[in-house]
Structures are given as C-alpha cells and as structure tokens.
PDB file of N, CA and C in Angstrom:
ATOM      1  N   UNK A   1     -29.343-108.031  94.347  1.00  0.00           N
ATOM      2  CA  UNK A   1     -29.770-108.950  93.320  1.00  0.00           C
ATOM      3  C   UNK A   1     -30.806-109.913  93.902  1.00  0.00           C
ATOM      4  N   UNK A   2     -31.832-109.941  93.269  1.00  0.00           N
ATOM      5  CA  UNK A   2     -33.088-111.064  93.576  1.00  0.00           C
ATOM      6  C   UNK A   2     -32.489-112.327  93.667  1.00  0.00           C
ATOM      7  N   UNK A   3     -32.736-113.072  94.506  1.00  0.00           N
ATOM      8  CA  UNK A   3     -32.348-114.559  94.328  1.00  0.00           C
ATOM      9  C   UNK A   3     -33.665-115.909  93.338  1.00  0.00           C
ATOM     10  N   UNK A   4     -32.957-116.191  92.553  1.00  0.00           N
ATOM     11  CA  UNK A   4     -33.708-117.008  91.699  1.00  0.00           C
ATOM     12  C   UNK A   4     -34.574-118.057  92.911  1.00  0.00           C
ATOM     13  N   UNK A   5     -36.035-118.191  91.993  1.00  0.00           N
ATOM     14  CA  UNK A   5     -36.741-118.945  92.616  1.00  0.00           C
ATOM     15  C   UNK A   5     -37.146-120.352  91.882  1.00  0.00           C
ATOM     16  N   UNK A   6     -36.785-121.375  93.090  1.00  0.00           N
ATOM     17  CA  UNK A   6     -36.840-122.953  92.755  1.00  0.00           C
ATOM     18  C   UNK A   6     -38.647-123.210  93.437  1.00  0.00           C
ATOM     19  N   UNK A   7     -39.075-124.319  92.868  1.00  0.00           N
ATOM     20  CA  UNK A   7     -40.226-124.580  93.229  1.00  0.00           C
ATOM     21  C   UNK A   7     -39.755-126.242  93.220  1.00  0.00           C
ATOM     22  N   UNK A   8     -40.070-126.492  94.940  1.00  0.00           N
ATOM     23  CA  UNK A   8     -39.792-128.235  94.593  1.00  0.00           C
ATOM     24  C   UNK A   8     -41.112-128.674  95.604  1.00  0.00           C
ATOM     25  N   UNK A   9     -41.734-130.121  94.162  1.00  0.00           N
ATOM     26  CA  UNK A   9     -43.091-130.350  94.326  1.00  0.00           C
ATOM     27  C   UNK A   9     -42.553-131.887  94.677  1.00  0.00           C
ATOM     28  N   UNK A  10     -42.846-132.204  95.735  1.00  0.00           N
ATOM     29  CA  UNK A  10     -42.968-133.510  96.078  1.00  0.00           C
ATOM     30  C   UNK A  10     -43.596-133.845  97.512  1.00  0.00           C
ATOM     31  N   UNK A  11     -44.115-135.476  97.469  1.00  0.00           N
ATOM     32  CA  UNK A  11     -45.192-135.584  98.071  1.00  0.00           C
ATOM     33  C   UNK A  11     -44.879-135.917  99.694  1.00  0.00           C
ATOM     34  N   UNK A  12     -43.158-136.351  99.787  1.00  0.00           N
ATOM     35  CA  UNK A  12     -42.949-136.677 100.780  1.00  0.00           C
ATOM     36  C   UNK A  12     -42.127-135.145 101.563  1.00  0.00           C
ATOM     37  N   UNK A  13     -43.363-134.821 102.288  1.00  0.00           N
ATOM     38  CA  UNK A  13     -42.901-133.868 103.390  1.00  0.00           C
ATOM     39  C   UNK A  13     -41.512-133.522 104.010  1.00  0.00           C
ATOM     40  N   UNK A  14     -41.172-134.547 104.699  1.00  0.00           N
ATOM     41  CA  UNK A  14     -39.481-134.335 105.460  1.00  0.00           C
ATOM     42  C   UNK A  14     -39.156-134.354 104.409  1.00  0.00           C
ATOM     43  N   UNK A  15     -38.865-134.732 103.181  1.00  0.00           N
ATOM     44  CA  UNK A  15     -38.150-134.263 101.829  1.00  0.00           C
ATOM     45  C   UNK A  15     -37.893-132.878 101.851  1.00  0.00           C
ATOM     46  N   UNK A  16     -39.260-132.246 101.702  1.00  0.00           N
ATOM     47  CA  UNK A  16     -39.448-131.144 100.796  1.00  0.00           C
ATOM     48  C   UNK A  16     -39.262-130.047 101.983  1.00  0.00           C
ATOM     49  N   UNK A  17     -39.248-130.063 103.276  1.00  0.00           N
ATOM     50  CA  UNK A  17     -38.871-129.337 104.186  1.00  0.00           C
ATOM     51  C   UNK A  17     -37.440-129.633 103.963  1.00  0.00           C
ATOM     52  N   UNK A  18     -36.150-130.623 103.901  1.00  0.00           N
ATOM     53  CA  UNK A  18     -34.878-130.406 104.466  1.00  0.00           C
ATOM     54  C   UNK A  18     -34.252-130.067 102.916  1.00  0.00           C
ATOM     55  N   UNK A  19     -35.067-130.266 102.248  1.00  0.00           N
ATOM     56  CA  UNK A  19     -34.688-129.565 100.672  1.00  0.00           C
ATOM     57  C   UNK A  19     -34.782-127.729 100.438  1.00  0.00           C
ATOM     58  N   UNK A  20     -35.906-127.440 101.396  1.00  0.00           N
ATOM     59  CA  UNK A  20     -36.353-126.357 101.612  1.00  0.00           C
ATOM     60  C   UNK A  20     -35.160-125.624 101.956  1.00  0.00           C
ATOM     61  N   UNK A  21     -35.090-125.931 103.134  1.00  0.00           N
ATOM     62  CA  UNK A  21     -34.058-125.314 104.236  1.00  0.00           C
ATOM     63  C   UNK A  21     -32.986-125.454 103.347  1.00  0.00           C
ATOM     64  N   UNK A  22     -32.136-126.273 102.823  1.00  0.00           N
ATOM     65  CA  UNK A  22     -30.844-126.458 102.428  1.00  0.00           C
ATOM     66  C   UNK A  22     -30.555-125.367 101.425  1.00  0.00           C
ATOM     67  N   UNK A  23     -31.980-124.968 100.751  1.00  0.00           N
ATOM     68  CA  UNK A  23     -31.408-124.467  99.339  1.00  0.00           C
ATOM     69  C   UNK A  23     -32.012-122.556  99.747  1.00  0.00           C
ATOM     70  N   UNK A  24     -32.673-122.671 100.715  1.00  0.00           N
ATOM     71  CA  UNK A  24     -33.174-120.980 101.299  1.00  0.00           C
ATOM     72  C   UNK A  24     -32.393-120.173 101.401  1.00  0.00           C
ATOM     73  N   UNK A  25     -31.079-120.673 101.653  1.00  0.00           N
ATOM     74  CA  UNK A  25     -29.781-119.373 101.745  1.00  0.00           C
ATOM     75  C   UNK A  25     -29.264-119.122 100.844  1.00  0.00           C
ATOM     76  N   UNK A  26     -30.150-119.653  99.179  1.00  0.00           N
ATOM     77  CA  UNK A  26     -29.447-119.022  98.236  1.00  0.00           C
ATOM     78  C   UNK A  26     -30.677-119.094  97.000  1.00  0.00           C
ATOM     79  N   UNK A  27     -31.696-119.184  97.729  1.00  0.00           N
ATOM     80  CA  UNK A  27     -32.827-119.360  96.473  1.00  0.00           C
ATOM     81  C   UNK A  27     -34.001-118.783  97.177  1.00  0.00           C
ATOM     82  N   UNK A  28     -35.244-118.416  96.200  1.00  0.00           N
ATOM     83  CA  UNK A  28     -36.379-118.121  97.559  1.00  0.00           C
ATOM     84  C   UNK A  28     -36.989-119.539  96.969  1.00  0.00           C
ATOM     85  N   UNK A  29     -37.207-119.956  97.761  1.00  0.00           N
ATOM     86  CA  UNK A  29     -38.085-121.569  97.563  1.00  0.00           C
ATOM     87  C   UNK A  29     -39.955-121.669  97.860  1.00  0.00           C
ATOM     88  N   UNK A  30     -40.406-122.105  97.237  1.00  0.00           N
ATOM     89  CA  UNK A  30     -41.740-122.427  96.999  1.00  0.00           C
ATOM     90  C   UNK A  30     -41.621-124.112  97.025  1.00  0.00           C
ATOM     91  N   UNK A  31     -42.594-124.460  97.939  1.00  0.00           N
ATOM     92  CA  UNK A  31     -42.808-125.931  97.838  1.00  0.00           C
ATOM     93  C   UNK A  31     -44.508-126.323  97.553  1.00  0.00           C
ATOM     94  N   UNK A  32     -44.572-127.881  97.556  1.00  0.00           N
ATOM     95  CA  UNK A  32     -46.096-128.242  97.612  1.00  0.00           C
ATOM     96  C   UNK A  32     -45.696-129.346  97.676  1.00  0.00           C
ATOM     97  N   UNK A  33     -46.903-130.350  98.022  1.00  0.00           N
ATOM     98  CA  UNK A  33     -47.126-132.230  97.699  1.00  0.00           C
ATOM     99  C   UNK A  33     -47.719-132.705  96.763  1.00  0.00           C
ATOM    100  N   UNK A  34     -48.264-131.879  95.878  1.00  0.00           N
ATOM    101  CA  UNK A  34     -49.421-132.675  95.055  1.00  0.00           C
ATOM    102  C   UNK A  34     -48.601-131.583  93.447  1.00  0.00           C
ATOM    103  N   UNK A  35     -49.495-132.117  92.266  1.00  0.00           N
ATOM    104  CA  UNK A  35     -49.141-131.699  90.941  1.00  0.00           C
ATOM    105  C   UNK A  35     -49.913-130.707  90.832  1.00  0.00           C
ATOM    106  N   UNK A  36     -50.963-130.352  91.529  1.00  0.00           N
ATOM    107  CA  UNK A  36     -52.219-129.712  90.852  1.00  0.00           C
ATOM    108  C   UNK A  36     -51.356-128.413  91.388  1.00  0.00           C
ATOM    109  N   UNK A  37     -51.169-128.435  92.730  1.00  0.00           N
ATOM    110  CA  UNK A  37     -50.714-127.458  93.210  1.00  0.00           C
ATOM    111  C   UNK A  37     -49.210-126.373  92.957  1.00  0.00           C
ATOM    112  N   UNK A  38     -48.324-128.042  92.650  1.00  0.00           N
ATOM    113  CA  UNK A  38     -47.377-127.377  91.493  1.00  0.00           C
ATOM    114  C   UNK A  38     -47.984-126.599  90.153  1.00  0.00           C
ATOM    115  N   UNK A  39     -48.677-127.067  89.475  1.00  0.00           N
ATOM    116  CA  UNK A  39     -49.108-126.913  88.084  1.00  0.00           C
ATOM    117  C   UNK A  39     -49.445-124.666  88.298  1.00  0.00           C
ATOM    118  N   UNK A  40     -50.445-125.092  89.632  1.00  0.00           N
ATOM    119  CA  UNK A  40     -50.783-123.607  89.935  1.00  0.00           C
ATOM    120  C   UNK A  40     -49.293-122.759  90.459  1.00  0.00           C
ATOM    121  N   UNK A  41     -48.536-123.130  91.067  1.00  0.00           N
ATOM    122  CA  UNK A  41     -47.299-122.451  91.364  1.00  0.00           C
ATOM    123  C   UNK A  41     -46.455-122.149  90.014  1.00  0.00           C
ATOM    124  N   UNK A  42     -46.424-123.219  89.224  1.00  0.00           N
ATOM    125  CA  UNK A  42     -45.668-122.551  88.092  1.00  0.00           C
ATOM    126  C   UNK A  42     -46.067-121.649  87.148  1.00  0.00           C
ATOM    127  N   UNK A  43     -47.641-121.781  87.263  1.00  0.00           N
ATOM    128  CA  UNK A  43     -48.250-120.443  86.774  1.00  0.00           C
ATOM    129  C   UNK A  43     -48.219-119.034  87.011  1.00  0.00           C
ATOM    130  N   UNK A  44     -48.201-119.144  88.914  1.00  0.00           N
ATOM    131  CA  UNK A  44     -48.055-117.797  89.071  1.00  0.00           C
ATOM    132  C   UNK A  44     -46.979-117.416  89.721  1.00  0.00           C
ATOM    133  N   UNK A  45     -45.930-118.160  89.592  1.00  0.00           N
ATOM    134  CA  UNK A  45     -44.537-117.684  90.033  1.00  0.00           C
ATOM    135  C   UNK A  45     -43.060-117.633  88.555  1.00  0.00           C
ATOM    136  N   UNK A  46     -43.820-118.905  87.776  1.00  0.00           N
ATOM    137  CA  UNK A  46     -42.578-119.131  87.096  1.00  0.00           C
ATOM    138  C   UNK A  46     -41.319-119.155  87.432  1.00  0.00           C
ATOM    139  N   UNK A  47     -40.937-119.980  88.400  1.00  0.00           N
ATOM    140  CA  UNK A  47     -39.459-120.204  88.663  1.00  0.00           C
ATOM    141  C   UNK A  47     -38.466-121.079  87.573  1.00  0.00           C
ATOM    142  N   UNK A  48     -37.563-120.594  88.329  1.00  0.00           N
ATOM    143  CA  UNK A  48     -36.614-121.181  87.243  1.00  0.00           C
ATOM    144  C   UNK A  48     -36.152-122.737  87.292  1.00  0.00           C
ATOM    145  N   UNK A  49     -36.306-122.429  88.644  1.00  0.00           N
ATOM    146  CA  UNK A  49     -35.699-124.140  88.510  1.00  0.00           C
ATOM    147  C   UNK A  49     -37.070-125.122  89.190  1.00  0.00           C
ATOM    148  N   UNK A  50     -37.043-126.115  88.792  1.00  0.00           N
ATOM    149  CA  UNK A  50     -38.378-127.212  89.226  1.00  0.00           C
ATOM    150  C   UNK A  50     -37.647-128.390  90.002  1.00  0.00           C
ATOM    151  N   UNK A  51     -37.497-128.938  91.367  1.00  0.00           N
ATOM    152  CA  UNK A  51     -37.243-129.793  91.452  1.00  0.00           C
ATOM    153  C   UNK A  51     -38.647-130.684  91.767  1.00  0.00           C
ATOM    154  N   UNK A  52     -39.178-131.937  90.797  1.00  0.00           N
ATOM    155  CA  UNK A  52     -40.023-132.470  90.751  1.00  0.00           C
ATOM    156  C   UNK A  52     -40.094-134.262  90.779  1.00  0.00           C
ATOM    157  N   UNK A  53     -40.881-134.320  91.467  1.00  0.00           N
ATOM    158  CA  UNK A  53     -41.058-135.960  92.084  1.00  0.00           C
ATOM    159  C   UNK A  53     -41.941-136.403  90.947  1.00  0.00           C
ATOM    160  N   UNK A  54     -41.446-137.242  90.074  1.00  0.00           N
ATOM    161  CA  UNK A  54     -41.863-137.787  89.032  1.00  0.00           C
ATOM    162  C   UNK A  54     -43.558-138.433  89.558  1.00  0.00           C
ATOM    163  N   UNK A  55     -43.242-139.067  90.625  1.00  0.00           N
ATOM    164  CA  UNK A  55     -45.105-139.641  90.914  1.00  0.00           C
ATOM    165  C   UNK A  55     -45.558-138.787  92.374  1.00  0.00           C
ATOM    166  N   UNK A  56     -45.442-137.490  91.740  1.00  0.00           N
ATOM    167  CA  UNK A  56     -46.052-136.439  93.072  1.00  0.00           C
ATOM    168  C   UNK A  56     -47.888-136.694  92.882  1.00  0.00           C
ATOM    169  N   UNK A  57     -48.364-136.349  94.077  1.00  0.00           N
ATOM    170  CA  UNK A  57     -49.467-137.109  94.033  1.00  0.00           C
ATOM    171  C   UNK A  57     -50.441-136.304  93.463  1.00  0.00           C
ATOM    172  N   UNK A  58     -51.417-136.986  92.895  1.00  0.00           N
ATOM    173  CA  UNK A  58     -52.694-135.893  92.021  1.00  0.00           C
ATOM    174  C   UNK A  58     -52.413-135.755  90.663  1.00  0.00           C
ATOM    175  N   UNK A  59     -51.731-135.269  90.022  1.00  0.00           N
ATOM    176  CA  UNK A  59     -51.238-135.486  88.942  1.00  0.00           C
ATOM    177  C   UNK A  59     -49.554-135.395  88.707  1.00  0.00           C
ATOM    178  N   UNK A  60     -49.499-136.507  87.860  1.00  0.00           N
ATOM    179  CA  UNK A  60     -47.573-136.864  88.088  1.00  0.00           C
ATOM    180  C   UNK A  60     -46.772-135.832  87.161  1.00  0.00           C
ATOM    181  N   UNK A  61     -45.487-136.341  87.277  1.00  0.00           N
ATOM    182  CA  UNK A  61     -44.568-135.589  87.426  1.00  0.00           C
ATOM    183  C   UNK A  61     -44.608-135.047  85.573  1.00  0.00           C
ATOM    184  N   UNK A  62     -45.099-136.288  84.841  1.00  0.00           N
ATOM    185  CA  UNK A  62     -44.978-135.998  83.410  1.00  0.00           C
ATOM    186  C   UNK A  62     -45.743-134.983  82.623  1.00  0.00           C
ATOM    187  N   UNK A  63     -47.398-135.644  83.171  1.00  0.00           N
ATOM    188  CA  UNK A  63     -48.653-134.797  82.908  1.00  0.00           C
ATOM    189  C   UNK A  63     -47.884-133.415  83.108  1.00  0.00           C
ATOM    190  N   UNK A  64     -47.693-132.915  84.448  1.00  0.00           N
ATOM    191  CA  UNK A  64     -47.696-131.887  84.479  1.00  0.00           C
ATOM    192  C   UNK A  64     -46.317-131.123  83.800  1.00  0.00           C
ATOM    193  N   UNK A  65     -45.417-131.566  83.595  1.00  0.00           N
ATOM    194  CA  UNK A  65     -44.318-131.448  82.450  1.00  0.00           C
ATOM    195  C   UNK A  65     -44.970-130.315  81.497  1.00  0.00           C
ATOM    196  N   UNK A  66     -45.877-131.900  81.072  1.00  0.00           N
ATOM    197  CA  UNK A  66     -46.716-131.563  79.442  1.00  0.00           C
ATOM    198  C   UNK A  66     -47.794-131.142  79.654  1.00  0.00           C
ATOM    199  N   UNK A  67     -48.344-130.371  80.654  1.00  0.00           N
ATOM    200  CA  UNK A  67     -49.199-129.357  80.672  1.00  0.00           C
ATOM    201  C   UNK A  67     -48.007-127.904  80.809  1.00  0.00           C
ATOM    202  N   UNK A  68     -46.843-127.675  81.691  1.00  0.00           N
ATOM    203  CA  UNK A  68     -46.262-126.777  81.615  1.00  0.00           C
ATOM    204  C   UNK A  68     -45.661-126.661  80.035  1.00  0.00           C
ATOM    205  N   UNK A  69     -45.701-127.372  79.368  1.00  0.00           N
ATOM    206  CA  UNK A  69     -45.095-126.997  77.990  1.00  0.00           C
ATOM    207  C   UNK A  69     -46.047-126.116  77.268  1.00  0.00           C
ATOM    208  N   UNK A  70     -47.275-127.249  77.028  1.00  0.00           N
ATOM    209  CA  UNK A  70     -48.337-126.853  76.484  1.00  0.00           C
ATOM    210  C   UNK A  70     -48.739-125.356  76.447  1.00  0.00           C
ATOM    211  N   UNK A  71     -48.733-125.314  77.923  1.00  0.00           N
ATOM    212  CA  UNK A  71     -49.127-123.719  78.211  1.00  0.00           C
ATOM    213  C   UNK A  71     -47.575-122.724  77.897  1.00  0.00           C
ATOM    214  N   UNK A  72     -46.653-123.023  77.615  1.00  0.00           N
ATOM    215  CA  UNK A  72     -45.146-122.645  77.687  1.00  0.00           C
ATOM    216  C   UNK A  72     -45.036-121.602  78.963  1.00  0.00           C
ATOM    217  N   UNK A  73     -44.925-122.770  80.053  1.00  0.00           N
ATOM    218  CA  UNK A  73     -44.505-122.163  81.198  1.00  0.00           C
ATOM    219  C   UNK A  73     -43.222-122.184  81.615  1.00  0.00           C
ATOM    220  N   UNK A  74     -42.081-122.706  80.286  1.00  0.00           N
ATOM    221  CA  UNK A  74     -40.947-122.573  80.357  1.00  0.00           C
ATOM    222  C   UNK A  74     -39.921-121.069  80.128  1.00  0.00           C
TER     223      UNK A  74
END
C-alpha cells in the first residue's frame, strides 16, 4: 500500500526538518519555506494532507488556501 503524502510548508527550517523526520515512517513527505513553492507542490503532487504555516513566507498561508480552492486543488 502507497503511503499517503503530507506536504508541510513552513518557513522555519528546524521545524520542517524534525516534522519531516517524525512523520517519514508513515507518510512520504514533501516540504518547502515559502507559499509560492507550496502553491507549485500542491499542484503537482496533490497530497492529502497540508501542514501549513499560516505566515509562510512569499505568499501566506490564506492566499494560498484560496488560490488552492480556486484552482480545486482539494
């Protein structure tokens, strides 16, 4: 069975590395620091789960919400 993929976008690094690691033995994980770069990951991965830093840097946590709706990247 494939393991569901989380994408967690936030800007603070040691975050998003010990978030990484914690959740790898049961998810395939995709990370980034910035929104733009989330925005492009949820395009071409569509994961299921988003863990997202409301003021990730470049564009925040909402914008890009409501650009993933818009486009229904849900």
């Amino acid at each position: 069975m494939e393991k569901p993929t989380v994408l967690i976008a936030d800007g603070n690094e040691e975050f998003r590395l010990a978030l990484a690691g914690a959740l790898a033995p049961h998810y395939r994980v995709l990370s980034c620091g910035s929104g733009w770069d989330a925005l492009t990951l949820l395009r071409t991965h569509q994961p299921e789960i988003l863990v997202l830093d409301p003021t990730v840097p470049d564009l925040d946590g909402l914008s890009l919400l409501e650009i993933a709706l818009q486009e229904n990247l849900h």
